[in-house]
Protein backbone atom coordinates (compact mmCIF):
# COMPACT_ATOMS: atom_id res chain seq x y z
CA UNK A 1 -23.61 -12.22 -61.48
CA UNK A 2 -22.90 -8.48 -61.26
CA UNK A 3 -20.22 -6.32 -59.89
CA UNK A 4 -20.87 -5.04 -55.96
CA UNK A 5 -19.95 -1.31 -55.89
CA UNK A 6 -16.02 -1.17 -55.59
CA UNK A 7 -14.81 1.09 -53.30
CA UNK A 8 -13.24 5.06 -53.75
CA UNK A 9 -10.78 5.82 -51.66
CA UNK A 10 -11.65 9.24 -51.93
CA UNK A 11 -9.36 12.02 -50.51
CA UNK A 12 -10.91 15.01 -50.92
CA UNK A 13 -9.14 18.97 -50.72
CA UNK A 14 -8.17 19.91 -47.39
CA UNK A 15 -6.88 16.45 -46.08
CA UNK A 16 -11.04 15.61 -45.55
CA UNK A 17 -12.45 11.72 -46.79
CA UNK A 18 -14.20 12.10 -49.32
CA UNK A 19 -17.18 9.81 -49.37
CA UNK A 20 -18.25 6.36 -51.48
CA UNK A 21 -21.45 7.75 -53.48
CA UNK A 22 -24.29 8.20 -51.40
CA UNK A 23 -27.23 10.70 -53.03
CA UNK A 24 -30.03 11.47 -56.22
CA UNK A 25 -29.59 14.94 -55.69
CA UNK A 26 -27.58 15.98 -58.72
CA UNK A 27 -24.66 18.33 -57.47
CA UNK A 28 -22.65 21.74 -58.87
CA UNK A 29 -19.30 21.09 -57.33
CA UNK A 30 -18.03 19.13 -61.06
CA UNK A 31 -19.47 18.76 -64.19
CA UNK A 32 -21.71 15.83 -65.63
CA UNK A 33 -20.09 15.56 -69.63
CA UNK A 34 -20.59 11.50 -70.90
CA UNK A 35 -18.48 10.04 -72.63
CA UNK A 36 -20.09 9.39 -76.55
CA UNK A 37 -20.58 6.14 -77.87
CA UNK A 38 -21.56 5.40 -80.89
CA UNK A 39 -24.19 2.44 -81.53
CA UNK A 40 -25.67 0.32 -84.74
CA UNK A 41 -29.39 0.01 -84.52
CA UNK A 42 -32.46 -1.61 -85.77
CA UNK A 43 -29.60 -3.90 -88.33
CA UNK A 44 -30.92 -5.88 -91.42
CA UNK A 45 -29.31 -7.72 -93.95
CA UNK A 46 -28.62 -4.28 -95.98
CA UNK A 47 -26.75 -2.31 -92.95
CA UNK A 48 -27.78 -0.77 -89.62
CA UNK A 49 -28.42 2.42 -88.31
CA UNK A 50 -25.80 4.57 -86.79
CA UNK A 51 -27.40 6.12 -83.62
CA UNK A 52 -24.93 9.05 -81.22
CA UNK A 53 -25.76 7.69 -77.87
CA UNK A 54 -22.78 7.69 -74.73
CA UNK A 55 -22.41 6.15 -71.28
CA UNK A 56 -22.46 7.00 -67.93
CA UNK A 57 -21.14 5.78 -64.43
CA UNK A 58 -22.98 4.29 -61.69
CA UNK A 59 -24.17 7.07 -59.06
CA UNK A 60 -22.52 4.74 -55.85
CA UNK A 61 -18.97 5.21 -57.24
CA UNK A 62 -19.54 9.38 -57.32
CA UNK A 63 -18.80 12.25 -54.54
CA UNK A 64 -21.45 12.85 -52.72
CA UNK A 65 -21.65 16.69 -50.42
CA UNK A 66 -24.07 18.89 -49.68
CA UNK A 67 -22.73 22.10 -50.92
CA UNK A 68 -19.09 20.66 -50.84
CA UNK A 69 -19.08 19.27 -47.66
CA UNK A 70 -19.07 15.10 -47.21
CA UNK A 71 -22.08 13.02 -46.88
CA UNK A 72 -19.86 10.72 -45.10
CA UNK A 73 -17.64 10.69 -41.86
CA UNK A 74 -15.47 8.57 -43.20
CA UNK A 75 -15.35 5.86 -46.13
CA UNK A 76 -18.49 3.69 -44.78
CA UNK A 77 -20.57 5.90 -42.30
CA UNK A 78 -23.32 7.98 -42.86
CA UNK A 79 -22.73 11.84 -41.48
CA UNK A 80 -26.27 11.90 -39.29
CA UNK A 81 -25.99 16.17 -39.66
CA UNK A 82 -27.01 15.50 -43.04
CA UNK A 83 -28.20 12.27 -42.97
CA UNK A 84 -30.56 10.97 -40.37
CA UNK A 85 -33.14 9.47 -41.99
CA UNK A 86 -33.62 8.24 -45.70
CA UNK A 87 -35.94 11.34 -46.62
CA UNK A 88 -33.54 13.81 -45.37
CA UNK A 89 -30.14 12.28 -46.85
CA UNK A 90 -32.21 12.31 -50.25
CA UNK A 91 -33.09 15.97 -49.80
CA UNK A 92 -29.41 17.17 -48.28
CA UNK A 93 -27.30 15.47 -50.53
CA UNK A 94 -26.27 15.39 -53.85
CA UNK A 95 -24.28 13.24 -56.52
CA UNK A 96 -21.76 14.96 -58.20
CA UNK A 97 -20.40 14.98 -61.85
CA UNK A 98 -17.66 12.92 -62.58
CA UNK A 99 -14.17 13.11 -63.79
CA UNK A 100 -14.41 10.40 -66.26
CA UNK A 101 -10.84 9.80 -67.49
CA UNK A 102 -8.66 11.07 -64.69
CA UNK A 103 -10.67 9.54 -61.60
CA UNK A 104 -12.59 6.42 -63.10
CA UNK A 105 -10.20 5.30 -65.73
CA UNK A 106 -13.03 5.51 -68.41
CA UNK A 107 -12.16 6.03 -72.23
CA UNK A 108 -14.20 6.27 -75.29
CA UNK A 109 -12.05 5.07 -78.05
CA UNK A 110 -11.13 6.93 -80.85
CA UNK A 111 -13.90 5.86 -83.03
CA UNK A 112 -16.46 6.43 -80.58
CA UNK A 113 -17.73 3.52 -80.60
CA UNK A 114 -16.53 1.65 -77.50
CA UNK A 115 -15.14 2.54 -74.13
CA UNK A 116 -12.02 1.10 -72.10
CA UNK A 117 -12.09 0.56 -68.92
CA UNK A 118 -9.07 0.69 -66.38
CA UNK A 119 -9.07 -1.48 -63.22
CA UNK A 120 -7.40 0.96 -60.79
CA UNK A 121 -6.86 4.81 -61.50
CA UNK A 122 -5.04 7.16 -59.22
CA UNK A 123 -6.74 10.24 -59.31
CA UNK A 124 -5.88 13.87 -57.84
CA UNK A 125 -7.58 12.41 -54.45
CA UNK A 126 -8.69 9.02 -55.20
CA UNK A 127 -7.62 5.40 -56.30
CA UNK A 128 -10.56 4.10 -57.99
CA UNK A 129 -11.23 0.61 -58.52
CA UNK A 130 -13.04 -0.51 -61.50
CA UNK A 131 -16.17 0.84 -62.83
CA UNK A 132 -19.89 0.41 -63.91
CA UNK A 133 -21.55 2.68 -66.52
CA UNK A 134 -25.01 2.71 -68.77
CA UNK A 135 -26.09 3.19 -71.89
CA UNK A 136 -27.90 6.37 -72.81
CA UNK A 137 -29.59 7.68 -76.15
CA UNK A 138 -29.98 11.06 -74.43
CA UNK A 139 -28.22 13.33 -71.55
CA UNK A 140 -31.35 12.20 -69.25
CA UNK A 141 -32.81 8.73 -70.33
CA UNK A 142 -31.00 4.92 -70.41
CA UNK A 143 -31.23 3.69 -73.61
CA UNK A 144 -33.99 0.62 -73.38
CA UNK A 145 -32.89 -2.42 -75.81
CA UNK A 146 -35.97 -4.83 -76.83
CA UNK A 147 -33.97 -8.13 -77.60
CA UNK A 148 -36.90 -10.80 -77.73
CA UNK A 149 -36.19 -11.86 -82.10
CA UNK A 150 -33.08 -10.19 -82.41
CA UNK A 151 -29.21 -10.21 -82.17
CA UNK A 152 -26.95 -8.43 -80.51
CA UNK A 153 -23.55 -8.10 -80.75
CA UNK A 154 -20.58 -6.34 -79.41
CA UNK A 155 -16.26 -6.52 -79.85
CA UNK A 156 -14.01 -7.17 -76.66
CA UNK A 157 -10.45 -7.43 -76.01
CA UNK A 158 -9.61 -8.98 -72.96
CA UNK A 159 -6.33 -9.67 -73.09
CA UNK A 160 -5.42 -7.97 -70.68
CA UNK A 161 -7.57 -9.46 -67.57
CA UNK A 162 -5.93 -12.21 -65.39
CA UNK A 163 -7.87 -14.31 -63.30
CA UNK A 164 -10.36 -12.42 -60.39
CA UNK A 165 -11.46 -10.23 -62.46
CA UNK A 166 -14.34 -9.74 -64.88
CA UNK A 167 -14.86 -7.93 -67.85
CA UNK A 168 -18.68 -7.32 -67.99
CA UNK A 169 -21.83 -6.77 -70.62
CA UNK A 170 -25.22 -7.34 -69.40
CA UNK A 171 -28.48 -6.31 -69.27
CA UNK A 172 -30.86 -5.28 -66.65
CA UNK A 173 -34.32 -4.27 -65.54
CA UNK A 174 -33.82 -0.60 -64.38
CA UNK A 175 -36.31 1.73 -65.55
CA UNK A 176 -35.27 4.34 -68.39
CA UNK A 177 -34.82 7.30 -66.24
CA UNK A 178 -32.71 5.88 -63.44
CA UNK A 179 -35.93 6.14 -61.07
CA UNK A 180 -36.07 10.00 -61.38
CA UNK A 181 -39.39 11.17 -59.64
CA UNK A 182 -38.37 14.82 -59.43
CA UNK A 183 -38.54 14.97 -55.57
CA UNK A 184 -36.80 12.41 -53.85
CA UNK A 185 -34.50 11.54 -57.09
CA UNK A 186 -33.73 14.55 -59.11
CA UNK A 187 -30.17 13.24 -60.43
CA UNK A 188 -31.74 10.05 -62.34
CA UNK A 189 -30.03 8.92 -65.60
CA UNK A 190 -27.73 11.49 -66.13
CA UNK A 191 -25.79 10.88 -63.06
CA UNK A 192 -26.47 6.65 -62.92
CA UNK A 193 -29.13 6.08 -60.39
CA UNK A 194 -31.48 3.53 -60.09
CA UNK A 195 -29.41 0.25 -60.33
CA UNK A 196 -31.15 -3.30 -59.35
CA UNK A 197 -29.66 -6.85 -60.71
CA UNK A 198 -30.58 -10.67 -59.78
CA UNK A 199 -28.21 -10.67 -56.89
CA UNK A 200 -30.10 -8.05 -55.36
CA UNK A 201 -27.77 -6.02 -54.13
CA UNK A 202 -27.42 -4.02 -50.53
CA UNK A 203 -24.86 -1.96 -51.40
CA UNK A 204 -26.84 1.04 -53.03
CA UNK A 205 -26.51 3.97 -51.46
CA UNK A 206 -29.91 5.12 -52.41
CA UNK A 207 -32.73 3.17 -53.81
CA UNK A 208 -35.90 4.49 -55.76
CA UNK A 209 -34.86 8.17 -54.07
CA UNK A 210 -34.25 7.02 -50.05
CA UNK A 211 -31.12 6.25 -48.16
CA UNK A 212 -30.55 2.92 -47.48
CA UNK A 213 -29.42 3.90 -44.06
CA UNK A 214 -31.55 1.60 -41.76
CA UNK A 215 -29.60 -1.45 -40.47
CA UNK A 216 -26.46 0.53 -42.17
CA UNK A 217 -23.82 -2.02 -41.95
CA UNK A 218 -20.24 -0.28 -42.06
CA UNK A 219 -18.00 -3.09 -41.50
CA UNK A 220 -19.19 -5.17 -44.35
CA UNK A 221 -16.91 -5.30 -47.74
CA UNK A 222 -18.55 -3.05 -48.96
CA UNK A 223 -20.91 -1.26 -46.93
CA UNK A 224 -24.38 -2.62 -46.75
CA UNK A 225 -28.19 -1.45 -46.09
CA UNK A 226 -31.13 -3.22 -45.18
CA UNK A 227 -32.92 -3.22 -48.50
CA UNK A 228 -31.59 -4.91 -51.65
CA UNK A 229 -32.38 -3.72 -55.39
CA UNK A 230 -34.19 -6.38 -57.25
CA UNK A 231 -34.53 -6.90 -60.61
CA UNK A 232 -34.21 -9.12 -64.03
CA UNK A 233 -30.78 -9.90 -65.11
CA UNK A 234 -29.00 -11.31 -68.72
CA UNK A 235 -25.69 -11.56 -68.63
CA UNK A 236 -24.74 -11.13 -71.95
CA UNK A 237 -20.53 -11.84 -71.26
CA UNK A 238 -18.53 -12.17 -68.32
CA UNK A 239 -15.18 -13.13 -68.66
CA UNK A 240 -11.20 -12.69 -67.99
CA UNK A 241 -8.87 -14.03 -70.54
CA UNK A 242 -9.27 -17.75 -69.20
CA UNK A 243 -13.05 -18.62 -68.45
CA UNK A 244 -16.54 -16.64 -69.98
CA UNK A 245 -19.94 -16.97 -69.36
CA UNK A 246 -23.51 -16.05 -70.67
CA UNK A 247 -26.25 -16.34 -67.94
CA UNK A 248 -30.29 -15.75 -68.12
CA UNK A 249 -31.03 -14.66 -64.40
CA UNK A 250 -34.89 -14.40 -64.41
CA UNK A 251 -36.92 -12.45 -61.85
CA UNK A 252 -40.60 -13.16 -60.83
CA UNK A 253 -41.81 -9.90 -60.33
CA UNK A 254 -41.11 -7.06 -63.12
CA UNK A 255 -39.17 -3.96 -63.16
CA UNK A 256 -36.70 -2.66 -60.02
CA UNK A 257 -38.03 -4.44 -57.06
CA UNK A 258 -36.99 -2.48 -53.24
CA UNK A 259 -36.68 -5.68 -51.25
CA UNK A 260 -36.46 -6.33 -47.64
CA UNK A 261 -36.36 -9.78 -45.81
CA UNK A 262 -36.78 -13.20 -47.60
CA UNK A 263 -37.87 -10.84 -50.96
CA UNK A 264 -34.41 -10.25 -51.27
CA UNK A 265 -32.98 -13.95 -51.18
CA UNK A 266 -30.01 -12.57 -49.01
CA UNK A 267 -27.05 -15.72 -48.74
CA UNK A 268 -26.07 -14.98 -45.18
CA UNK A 269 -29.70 -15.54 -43.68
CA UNK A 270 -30.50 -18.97 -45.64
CA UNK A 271 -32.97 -17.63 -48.45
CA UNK A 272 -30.99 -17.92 -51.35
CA UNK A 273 -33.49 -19.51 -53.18
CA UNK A 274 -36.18 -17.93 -51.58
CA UNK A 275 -36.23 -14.67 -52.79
CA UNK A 276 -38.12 -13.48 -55.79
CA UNK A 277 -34.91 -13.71 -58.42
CA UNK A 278 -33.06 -16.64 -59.80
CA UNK A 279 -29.35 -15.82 -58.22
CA UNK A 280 -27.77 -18.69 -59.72
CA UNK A 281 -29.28 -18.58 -63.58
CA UNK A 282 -28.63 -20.75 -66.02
CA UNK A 283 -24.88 -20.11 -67.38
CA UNK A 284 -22.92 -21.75 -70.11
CA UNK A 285 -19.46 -21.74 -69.42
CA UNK A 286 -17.32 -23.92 -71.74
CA UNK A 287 -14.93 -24.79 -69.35
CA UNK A 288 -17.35 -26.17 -66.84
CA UNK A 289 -19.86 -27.79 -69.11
CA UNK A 290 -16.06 -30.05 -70.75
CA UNK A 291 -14.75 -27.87 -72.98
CA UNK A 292 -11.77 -26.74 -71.40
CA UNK A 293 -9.43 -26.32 -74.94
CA UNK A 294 -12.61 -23.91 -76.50
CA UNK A 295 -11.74 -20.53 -74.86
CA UNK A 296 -8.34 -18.92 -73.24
CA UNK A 297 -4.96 -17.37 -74.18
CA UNK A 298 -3.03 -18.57 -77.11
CA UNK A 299 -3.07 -20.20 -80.69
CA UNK A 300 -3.95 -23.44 -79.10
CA UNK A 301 -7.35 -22.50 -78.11
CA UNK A 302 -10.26 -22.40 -80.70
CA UNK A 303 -11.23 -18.86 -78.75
CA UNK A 304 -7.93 -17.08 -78.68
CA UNK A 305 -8.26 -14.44 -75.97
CA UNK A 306 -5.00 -12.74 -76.56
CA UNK A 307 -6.61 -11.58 -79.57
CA UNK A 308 -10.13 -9.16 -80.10
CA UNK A 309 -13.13 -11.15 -79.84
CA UNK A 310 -16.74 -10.31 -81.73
CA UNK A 311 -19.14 -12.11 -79.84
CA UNK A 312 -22.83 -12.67 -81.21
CA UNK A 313 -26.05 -13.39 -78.75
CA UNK A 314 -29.06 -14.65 -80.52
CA UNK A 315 -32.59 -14.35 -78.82
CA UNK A 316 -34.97 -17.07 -80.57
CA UNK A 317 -38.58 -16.70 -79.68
CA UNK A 318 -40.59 -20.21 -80.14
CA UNK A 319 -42.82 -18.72 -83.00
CA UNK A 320 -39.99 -16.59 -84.88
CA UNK A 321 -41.65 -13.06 -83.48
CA UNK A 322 -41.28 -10.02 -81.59
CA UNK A 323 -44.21 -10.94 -79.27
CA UNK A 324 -43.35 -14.73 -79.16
CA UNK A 325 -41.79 -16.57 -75.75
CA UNK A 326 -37.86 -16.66 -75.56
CA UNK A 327 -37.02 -20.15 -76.49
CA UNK A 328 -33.28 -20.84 -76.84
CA UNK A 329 -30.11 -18.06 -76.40
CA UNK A 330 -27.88 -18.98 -78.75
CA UNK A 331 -24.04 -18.10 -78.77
CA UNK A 332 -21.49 -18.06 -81.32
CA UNK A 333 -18.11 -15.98 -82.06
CA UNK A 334 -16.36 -14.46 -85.01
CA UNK A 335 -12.60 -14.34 -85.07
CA UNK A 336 -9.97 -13.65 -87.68
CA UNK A 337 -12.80 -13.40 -89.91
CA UNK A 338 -14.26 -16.87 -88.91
CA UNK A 339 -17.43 -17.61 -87.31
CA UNK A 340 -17.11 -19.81 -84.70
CA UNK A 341 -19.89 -21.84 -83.08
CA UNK A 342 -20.17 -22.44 -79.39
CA UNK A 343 -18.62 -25.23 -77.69
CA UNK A 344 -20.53 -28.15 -77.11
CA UNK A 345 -21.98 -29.06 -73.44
CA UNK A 346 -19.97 -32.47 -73.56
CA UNK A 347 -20.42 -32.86 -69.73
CA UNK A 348 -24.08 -33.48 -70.37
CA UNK A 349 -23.54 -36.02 -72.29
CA UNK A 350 -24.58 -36.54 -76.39
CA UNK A 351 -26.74 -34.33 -78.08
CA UNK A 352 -27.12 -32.09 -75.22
CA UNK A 353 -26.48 -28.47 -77.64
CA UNK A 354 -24.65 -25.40 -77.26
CA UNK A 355 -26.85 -23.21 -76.05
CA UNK A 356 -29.32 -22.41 -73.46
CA UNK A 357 -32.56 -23.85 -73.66
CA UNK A 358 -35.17 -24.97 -70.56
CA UNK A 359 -34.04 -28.22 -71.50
CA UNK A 360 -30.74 -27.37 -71.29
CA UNK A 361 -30.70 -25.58 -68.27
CA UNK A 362 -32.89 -28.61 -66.36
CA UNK A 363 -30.40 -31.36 -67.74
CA UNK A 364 -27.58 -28.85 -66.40
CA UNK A 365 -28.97 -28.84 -63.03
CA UNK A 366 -29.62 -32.09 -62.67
CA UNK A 367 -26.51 -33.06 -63.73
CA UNK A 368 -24.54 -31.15 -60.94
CA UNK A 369 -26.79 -31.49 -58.72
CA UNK A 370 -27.76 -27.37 -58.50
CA UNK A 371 -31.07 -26.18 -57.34
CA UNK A 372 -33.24 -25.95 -60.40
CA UNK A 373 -34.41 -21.75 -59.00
CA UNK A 374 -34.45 -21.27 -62.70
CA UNK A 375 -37.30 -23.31 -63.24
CA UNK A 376 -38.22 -22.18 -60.17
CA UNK A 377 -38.69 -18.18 -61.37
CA UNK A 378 -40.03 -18.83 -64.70
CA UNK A 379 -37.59 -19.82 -66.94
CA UNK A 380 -36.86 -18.79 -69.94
CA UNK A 381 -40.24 -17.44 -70.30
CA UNK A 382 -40.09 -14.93 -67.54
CA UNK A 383 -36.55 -13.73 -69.01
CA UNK A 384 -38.07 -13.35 -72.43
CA UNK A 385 -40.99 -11.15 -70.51
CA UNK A 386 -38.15 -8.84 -69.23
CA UNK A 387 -36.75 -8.79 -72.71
CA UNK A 388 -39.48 -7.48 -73.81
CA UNK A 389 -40.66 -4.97 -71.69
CA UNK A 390 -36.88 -3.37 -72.12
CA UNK A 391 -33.98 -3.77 -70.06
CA UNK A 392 -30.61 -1.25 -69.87
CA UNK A 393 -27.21 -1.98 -71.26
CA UNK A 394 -24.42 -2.14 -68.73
CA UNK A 395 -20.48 -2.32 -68.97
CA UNK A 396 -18.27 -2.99 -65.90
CA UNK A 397 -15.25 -3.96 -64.82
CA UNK A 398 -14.48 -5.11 -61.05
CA UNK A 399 -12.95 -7.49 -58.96
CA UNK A 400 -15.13 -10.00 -56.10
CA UNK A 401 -14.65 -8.97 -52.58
CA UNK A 402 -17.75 -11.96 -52.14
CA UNK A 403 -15.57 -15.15 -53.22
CA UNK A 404 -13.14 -13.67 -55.95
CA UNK A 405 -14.80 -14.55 -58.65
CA UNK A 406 -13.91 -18.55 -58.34
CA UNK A 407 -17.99 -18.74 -59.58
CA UNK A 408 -16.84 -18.03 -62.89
CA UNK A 409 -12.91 -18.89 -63.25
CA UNK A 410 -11.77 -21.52 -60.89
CA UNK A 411 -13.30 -24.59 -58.21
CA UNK A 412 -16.41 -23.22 -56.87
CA UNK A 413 -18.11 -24.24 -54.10
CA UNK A 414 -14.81 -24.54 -52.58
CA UNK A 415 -16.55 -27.31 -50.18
CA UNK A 416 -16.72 -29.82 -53.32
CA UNK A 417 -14.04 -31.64 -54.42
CA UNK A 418 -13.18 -29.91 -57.55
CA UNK A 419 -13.40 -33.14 -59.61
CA UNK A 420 -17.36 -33.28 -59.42
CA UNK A 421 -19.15 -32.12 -62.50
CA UNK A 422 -19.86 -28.54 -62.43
CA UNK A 423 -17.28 -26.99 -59.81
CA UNK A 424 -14.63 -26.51 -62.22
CA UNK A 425 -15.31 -23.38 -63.92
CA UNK A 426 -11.94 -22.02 -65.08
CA UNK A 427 -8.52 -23.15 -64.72
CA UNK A 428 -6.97 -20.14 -62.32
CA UNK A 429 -5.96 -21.41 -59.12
CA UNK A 430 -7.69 -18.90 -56.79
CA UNK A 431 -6.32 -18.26 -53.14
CA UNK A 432 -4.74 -15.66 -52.74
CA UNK A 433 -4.17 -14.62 -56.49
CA UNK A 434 -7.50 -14.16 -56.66
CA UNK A 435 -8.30 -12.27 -54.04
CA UNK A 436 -8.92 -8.08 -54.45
CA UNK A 437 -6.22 -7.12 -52.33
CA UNK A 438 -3.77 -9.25 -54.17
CA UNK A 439 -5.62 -7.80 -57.72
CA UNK A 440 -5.45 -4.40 -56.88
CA UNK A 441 -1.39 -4.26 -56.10
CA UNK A 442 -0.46 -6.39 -58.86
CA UNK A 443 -2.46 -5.91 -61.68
CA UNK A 444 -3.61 -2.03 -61.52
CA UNK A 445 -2.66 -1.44 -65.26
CA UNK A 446 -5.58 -4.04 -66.12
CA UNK A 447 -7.82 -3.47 -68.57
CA UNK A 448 -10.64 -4.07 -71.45
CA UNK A 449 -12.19 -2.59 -74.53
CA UNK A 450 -15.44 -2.87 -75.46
CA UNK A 451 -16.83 -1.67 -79.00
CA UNK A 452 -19.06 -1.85 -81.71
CA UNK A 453 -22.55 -2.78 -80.39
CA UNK A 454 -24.80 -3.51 -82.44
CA UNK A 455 -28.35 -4.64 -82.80
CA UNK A 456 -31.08 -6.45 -85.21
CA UNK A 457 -32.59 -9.02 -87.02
CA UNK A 458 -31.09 -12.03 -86.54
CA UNK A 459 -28.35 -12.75 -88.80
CA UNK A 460 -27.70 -9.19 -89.54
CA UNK A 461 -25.01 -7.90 -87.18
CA UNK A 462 -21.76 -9.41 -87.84
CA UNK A 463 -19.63 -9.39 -91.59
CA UNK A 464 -17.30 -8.69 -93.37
CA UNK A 465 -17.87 -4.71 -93.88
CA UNK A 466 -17.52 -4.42 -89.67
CA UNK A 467 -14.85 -2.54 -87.95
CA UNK A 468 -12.30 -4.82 -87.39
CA UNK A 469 -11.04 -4.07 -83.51
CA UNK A 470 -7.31 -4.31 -83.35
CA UNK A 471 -5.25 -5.64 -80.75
CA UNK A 472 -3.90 -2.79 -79.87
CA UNK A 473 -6.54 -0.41 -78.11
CA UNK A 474 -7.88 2.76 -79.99
């Protein structure tokens, strides 16, 4: 599941409201300079391949004017001088550089290999809350990971994240240029256009280089439009210091899909399972699958999360090759120097694994009685099809203005009784605690560090010659 755009309470010079994001026009007013990050590439058993790449924040959380002046009235209308209609907001108005540090609470570490990521930064003329950025390997292209026979693995400290929030990697289907056409879209990449996940979100200001201004919806947290962004999901980790998950979210129809009506699967009308991506996915969360000693803070825990994590995704293919279907994701940790295997899925009974495979995910299911839309969209296969074709690498942090994040670290559907198998995910409380509002006044100073990604054969990407990440941040 992956972040809505959190808002910017933006308040520009001059006493004016600045807007949320709202253009692919790229603007003059401030400077696009990404932050570098540092990745390890194409690993084998002898070493990997250092390659200078850097990341970049999502165009919906940047300043949008037309030659300095708002796009926006106020923080969730649409100024009709400049924007009347889709074509002409496009053409008018343009996303602006970004103040990394000072406005977005964004940090490359001191190795350059990993960012950190603030929850709430009070900026010149903005509190920000949390953030979403990409991976590039240049200033005007995503960097496109092919994980179908491969490993990848990354270092995270999150320590410092209570419950409600999430700490996020994943991978999507966007295409390498952020949807740049050089008319409609001339920002692309460089300034973060062109998002889509599995949830198929509303909340993009602009998709494939229009407005989504029709059916604008102002009073929804956030703001909505009337087309979603579909597209292939894999949610590599998504966690807080008390509950994680990794979730395949496959999609039936390939690349960034512009959906409208039952295409997009939208809750509110009924067509959850309707639309053309699996919303749900198939996760494994330790916690909610019986495990509820394998992950959190302290010694007692076999995954101490008040210390750095390495955390190692394996994509098996059913023949052992590049070109082969995605069989089985398979999870396991290093810590302290240890490798640790997953927890086991002791809900499900004996010999049930730890990790996902179609059987897995259809004895999951059945078990707690979920909708099998996995099955549904293709499986395994169809995730292993968007694997292959490419998908982008992006880091977040946020908070759940939907149903604060109780999905992934406390009872959820709050309608069940949280003894049934499968609604306890976590062990925070939720209520009120949970809820942004609460989040944002009492845990500003939150954080998380992300480093050392790296990516190859399997087997290849984790050791003793690593970077250790230390508890403090760097």
């Amino acid at each position: 599941m992956a972040p809505l755009s959190l808002r910017l309470d933006m308040l520009a010079a001059f006493g004016v409201l600045a807007p949320l994001a709202v253009a692919q026009q790229a603007g003059t007013q401030q400077p696009e300079v990404h932050p570098e990050m540092w990745l390890q590439v194409d690993c084998t058993a002898s070493g990997c391949n250092w390659q200078k790449g850097s990341v970049v924040l999502d165009s919906n959380w940047r300043w949008v004017n037309k030659d300095g002046q708002n796009c926006y009235m106020n923080d969730d209308t649409w100024d009709p001088t400049f924007c009347s209609d889709p074509l002409s907001c496009a053409e008018n108005c343009a996303v602006d550089g970004a103040d990394y540090s000072g406005t977005y609470g964004v940090k490359a570490n001191s190795h350059m290999d990993g960012v950190d990521l603030t929850f709430v930064t009070k900026g010149q003329y903005s509190t920000n809350y949390g953030s979403r950025l990409y991976v590039m390997d240049s200033e005007d292209s995503y960097k496109m990971f092919a994980l179908l026979n491969r490993e990848f693995t990354f270092n995270v400290d999150v320590s410092n994240l209570p419950c409600g929030l999430n700490g996020a990697v994943y991978f999507v289907e966007m295409g390498r240029h952020g949807d740049w056409d050089g008319s409609g879209n001339t920002a692309g990449a460089k300034y973060g256009t062109g998002y889509c996940d599995a949830q198929c979100p509303h909340d993009m200001k602009f998709i494939k280089g229009e407005a989504n201004i029709l059916d604008w919806n102002s009073t929804h947290v956030p703001p909505i439009g009337h087309y979603g962004a579909c597209c292939a999901e894999m949610d590599i980790w998504e966690a807080n210091s008390r509950a994680a998950a990794y979730t395949p979210h496959p999609c039936d129809q390939p690349g960034l899909t512009k959906c409208e009506g039952i295409q997009c699967g939208d809750n509110a009308k009924g067509d959850r399972y309707l639309g053309i991506c699996d919303k749900d996915g198939c996760d494994y969360n330790s916690f909610r699958l019986g495990d509820d000693s394998f992950y959190g803070r302290g010694s007692d825990f076999t995954i101490d999360t008040s210390k750095p994590i390495t955390v190692v995704t394996q994509f098996l293919t059913d023949d052992g090759t590049d070109t082969g279907d995605l069989s089985e994701v398979r999870r396991f940790y290093v810590q302290d120097g240890k490798v640790v295997p997953n927890s086991e899925a002791t809900i499900l009974g004996p010999g049930a694994g730890n990790s996902i495979t179609d059987d897995f995910c259809s004895e999951q299911k059945k078990t707690f009685g979920d909708v099998n839309d996995f099955a549904a969209k293709g499986a395994l296969s169809e995730m292993g099809a968007a694997l292959g074709r490419g998908m982008v690498l992006v880091l977040s942090l946020w908070d759940d203005t939907d149903v604060n994040m109780l999905w992934l670290d406390a009872a959820y559907p709050t309608t069940e009784p949280p003894l049934k198998p499968g609604v306890l995910r976590g062990p925070c409380l939720g209520g009120v605690t949970s809820e942004p509002k609460y989040l944002r006044a009492t845990d500003p100073d939150a954080h998380v560090a992300f480093s050392q990604f790296k990516v190859g054969a399997i087997g290849s990407t984790f050791g003793s010659s690593a970077r250790r990440l230390s508890p403090a941040y760097v």
